[in-house]
N, C-alpha and C. Protein backbone atom coordinates (compact mmCIF):
# COMPACT_ATOMS: atom_id res chain seq x y z
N UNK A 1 -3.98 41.46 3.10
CA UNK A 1 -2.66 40.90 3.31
C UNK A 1 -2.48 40.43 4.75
N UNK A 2 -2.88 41.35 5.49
CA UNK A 2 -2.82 41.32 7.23
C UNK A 2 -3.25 39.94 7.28
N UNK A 3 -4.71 39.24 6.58
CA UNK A 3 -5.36 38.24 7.00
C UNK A 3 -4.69 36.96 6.36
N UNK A 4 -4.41 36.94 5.52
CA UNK A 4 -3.62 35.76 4.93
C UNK A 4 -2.40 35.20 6.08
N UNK A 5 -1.52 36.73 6.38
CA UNK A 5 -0.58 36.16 7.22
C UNK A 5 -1.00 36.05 8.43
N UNK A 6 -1.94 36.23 8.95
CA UNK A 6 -2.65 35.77 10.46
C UNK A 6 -2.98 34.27 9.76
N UNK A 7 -3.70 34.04 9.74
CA UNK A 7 -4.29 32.76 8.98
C UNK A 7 -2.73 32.04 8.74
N UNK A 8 -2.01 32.21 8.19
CA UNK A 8 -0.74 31.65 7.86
C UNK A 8 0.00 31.01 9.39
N UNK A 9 0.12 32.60 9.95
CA UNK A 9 0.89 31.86 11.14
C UNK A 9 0.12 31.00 11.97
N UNK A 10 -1.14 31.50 12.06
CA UNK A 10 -2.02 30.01 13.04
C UNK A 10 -1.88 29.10 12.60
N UNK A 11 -1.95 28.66 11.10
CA UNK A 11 -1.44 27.22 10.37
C UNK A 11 -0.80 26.17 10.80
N UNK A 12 0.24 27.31 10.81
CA UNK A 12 1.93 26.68 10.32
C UNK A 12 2.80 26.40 11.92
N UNK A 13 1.59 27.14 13.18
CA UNK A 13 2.53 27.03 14.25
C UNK A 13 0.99 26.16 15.23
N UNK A 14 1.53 25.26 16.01
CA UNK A 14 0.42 24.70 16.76
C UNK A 14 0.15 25.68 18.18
N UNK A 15 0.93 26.35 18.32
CA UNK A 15 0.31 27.09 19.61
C UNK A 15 1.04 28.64 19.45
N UNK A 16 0.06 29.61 19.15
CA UNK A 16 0.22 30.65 18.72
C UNK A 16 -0.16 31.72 19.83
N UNK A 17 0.33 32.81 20.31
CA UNK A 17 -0.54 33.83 21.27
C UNK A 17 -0.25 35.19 20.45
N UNK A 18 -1.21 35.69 20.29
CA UNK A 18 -0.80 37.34 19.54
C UNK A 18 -0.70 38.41 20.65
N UNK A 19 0.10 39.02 21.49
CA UNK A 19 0.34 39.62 22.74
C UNK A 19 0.83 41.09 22.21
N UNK A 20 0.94 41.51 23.15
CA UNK A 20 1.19 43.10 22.82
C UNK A 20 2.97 43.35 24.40
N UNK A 21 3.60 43.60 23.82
CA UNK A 21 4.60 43.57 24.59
C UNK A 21 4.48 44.11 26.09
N UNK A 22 3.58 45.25 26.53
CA UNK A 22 3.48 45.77 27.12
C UNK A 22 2.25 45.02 28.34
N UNK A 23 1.62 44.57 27.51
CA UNK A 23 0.01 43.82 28.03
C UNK A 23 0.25 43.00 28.96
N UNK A 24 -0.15 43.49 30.52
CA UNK A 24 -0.12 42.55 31.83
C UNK A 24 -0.68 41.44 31.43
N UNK A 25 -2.01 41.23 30.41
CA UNK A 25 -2.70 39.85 30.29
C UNK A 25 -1.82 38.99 29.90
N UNK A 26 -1.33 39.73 28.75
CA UNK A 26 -0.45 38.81 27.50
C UNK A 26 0.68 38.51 28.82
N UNK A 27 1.48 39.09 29.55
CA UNK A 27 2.38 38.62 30.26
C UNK A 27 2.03 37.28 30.66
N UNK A 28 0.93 37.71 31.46
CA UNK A 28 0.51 36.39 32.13
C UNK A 28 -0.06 35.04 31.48
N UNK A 29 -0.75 35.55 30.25
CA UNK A 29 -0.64 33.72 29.68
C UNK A 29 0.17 33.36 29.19
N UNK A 30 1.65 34.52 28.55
CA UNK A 30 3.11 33.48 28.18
C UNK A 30 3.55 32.80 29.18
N UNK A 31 3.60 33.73 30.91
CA UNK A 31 4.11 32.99 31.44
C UNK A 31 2.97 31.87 31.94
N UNK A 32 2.18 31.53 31.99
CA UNK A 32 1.33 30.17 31.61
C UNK A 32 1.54 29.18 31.40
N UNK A 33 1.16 29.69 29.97
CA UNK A 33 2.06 28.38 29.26
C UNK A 33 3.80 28.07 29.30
N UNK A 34 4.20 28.92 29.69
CA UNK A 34 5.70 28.81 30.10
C UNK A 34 6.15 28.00 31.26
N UNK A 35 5.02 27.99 32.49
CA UNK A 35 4.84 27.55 33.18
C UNK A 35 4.44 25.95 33.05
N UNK A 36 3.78 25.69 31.85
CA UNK A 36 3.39 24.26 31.83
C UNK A 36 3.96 23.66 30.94
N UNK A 37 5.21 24.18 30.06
CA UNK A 37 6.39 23.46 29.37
C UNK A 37 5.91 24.08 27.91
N UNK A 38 5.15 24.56 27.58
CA UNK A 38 4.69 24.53 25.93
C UNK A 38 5.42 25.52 25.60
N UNK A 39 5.51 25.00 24.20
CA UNK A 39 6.56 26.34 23.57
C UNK A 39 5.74 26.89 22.43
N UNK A 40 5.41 28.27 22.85
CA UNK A 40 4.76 28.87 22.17
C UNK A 40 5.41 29.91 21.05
N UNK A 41 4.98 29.84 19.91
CA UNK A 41 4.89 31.18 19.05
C UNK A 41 4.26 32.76 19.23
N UNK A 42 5.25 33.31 20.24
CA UNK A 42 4.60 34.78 20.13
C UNK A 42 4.49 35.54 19.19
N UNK A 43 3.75 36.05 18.65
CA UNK A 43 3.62 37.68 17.92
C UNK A 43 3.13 38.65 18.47
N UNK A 44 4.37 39.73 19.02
CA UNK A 44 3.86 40.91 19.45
C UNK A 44 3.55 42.27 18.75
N UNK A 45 2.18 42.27 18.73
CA UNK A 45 1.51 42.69 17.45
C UNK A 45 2.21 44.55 17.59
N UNK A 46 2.58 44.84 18.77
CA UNK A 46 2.97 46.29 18.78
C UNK A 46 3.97 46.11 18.37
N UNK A 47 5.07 45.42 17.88
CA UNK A 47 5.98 45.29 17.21
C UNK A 47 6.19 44.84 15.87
N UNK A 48 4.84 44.93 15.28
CA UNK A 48 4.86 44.15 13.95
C UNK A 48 4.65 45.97 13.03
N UNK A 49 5.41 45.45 11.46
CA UNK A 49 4.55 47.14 11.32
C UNK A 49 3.56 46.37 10.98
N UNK A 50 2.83 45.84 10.17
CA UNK A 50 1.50 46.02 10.10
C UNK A 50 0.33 45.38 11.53
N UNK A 51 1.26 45.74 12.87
CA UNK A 51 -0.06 45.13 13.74
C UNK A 51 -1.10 45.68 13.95
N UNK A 52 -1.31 46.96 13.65
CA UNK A 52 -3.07 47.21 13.29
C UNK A 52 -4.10 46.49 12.52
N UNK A 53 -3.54 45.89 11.43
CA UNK A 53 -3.99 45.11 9.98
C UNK A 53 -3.83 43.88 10.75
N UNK A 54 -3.29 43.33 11.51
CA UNK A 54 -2.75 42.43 11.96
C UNK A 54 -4.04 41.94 13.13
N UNK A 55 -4.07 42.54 14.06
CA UNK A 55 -5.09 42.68 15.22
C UNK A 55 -6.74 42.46 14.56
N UNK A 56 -6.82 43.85 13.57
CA UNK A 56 -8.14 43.81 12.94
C UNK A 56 -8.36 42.70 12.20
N UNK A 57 -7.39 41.47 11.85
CA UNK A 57 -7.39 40.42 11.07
C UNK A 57 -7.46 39.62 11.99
N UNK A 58 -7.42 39.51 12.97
CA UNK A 58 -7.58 38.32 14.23
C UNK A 58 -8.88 38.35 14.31
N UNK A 59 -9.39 39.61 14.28
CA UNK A 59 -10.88 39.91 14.82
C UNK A 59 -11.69 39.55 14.08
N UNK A 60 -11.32 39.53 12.76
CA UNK A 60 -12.25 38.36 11.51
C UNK A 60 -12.50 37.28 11.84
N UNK A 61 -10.94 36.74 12.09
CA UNK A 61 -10.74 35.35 12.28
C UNK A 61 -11.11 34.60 13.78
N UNK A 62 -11.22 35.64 14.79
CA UNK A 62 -11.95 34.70 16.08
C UNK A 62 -12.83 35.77 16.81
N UNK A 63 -13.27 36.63 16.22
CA UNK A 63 -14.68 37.41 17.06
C UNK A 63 -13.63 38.09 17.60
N UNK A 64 -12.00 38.11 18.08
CA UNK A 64 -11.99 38.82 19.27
C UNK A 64 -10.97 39.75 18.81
N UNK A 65 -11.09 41.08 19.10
CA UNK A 65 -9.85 42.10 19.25
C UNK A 65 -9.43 42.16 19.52
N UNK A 66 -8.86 42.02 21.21
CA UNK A 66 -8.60 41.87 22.23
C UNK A 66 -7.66 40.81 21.81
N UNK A 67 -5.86 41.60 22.47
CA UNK A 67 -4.50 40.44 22.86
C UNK A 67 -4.86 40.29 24.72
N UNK A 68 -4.19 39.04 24.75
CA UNK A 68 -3.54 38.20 24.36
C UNK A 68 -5.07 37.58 23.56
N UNK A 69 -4.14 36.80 22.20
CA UNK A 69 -5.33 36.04 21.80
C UNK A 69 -4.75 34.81 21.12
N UNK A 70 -5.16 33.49 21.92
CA UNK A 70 -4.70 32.51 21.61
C UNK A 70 -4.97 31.38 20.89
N UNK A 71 -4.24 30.36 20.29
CA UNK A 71 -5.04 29.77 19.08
C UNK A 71 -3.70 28.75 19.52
N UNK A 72 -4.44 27.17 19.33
CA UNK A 72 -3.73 25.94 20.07
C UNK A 72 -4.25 24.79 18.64
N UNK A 73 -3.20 24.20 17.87
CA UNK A 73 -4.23 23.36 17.28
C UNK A 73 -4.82 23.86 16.05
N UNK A 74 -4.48 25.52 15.56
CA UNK A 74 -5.35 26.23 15.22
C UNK A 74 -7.07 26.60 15.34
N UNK A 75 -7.45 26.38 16.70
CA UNK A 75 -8.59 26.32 17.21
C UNK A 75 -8.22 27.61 17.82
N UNK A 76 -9.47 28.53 18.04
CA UNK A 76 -9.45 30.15 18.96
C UNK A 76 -9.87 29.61 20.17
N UNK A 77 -8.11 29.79 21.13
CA UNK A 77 -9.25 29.76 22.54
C UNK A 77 -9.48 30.54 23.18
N UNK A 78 -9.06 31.76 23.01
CA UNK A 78 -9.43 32.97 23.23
C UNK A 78 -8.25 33.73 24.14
N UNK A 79 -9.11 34.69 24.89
CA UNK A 79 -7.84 35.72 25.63
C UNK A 79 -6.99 34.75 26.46
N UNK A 80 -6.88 36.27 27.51
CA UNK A 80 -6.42 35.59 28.94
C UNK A 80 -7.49 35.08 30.03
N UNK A 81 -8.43 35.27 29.90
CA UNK A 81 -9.56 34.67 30.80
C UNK A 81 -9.93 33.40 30.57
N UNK A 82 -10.35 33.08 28.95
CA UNK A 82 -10.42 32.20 28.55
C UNK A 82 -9.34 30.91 28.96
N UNK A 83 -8.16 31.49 28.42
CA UNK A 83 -7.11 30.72 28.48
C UNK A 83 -6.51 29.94 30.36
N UNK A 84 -6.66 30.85 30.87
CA UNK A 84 -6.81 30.67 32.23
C UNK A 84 -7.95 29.64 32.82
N UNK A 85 -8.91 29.71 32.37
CA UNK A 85 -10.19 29.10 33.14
C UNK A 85 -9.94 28.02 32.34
N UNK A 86 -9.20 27.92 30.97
CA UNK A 86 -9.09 26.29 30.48
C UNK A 86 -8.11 25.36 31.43
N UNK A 87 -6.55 26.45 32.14
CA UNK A 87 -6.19 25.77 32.59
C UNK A 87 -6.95 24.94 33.85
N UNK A 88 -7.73 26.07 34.74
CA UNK A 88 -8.16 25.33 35.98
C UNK A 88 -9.26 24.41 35.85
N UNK A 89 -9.74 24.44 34.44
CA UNK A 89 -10.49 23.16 34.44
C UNK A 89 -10.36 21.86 34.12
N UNK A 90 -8.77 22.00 33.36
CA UNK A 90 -8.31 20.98 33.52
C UNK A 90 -7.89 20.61 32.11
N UNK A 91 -8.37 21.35 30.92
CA UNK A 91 -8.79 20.91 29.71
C UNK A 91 -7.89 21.92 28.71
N UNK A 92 -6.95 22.69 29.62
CA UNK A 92 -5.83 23.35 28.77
C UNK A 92 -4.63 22.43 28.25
N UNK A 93 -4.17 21.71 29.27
CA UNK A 93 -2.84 20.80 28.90
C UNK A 93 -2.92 19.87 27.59
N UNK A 94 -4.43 19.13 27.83
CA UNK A 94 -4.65 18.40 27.07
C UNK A 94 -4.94 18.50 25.75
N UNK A 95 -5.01 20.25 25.41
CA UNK A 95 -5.21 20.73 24.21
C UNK A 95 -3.72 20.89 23.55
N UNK A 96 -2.70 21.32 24.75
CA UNK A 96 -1.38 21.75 24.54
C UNK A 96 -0.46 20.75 24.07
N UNK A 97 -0.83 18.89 24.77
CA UNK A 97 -0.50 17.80 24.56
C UNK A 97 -0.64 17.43 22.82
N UNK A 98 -2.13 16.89 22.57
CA UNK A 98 -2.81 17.28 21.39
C UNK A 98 -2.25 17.99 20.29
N UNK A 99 -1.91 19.03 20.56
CA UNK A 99 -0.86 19.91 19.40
C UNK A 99 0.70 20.24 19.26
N UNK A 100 1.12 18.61 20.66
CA UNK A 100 2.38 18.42 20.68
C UNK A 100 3.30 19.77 20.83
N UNK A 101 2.80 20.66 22.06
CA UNK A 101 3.84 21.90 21.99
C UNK A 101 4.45 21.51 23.62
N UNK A 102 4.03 20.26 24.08
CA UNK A 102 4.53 20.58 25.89
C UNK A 102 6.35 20.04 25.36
N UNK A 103 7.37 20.62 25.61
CA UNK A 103 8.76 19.96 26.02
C UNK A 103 8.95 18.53 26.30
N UNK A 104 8.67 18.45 27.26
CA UNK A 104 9.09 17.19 27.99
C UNK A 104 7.70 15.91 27.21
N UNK A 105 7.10 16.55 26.38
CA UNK A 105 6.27 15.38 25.64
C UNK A 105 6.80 13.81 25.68
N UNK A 106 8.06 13.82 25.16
CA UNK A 106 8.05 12.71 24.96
C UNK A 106 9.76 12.23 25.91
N UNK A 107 9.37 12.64 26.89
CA UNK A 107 10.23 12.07 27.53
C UNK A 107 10.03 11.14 28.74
């Protein structure tokens, strides 16, 4: 069940982060992408009841256990390291553009 609705919400939302409320990482790539206009879909999996089923169903679905874990496009781009080193290379926005989540897109 856990996996259907993981799978579901990556679908149905173009920029997804699964964070844990508490998680300095997860802080830091909402505020990230918060920082670069995108409006993201959080799920904070310590607040879900099933986020154990929930987490262990991410880990099917992109190798990784580990929140923050992010998915743009429905593509895995992974944690906060990941997600970070996409921005400074230049090749985060343009994923964020791409899946039409920046605000000011079309202004």
């Amino acid at each position: 069940m856990a996996l259907k609705k993981a799978n579901t919400i990556i679908q149905q939302n173009p920029l997804v982060v699964f964070s844990k409320s508490y998680c300095p990482y997860c802080r830091k790539v909402k505020e990230l992408l918060k920082s670069l206009g995108a409006n993201a879909k959080v799920i904070e999996v310590d607040q879900e009841k099933d986020g154990g089923e929930l987490q262990a169903a991410l880990g099917e679905i992109s190798g990784q256990q580990t929140v923050p874990n992010v998915f743009i496009g429905g593509q895995h781009v992974g944690g906060c390291d990941a997600t970070v080193a996409a921005n400074n290379k230049g090749t985060l926005v343009p994923l964020l553009k791409d899946a039409g989540v920046l605000k000011n897109e079309n202004e």
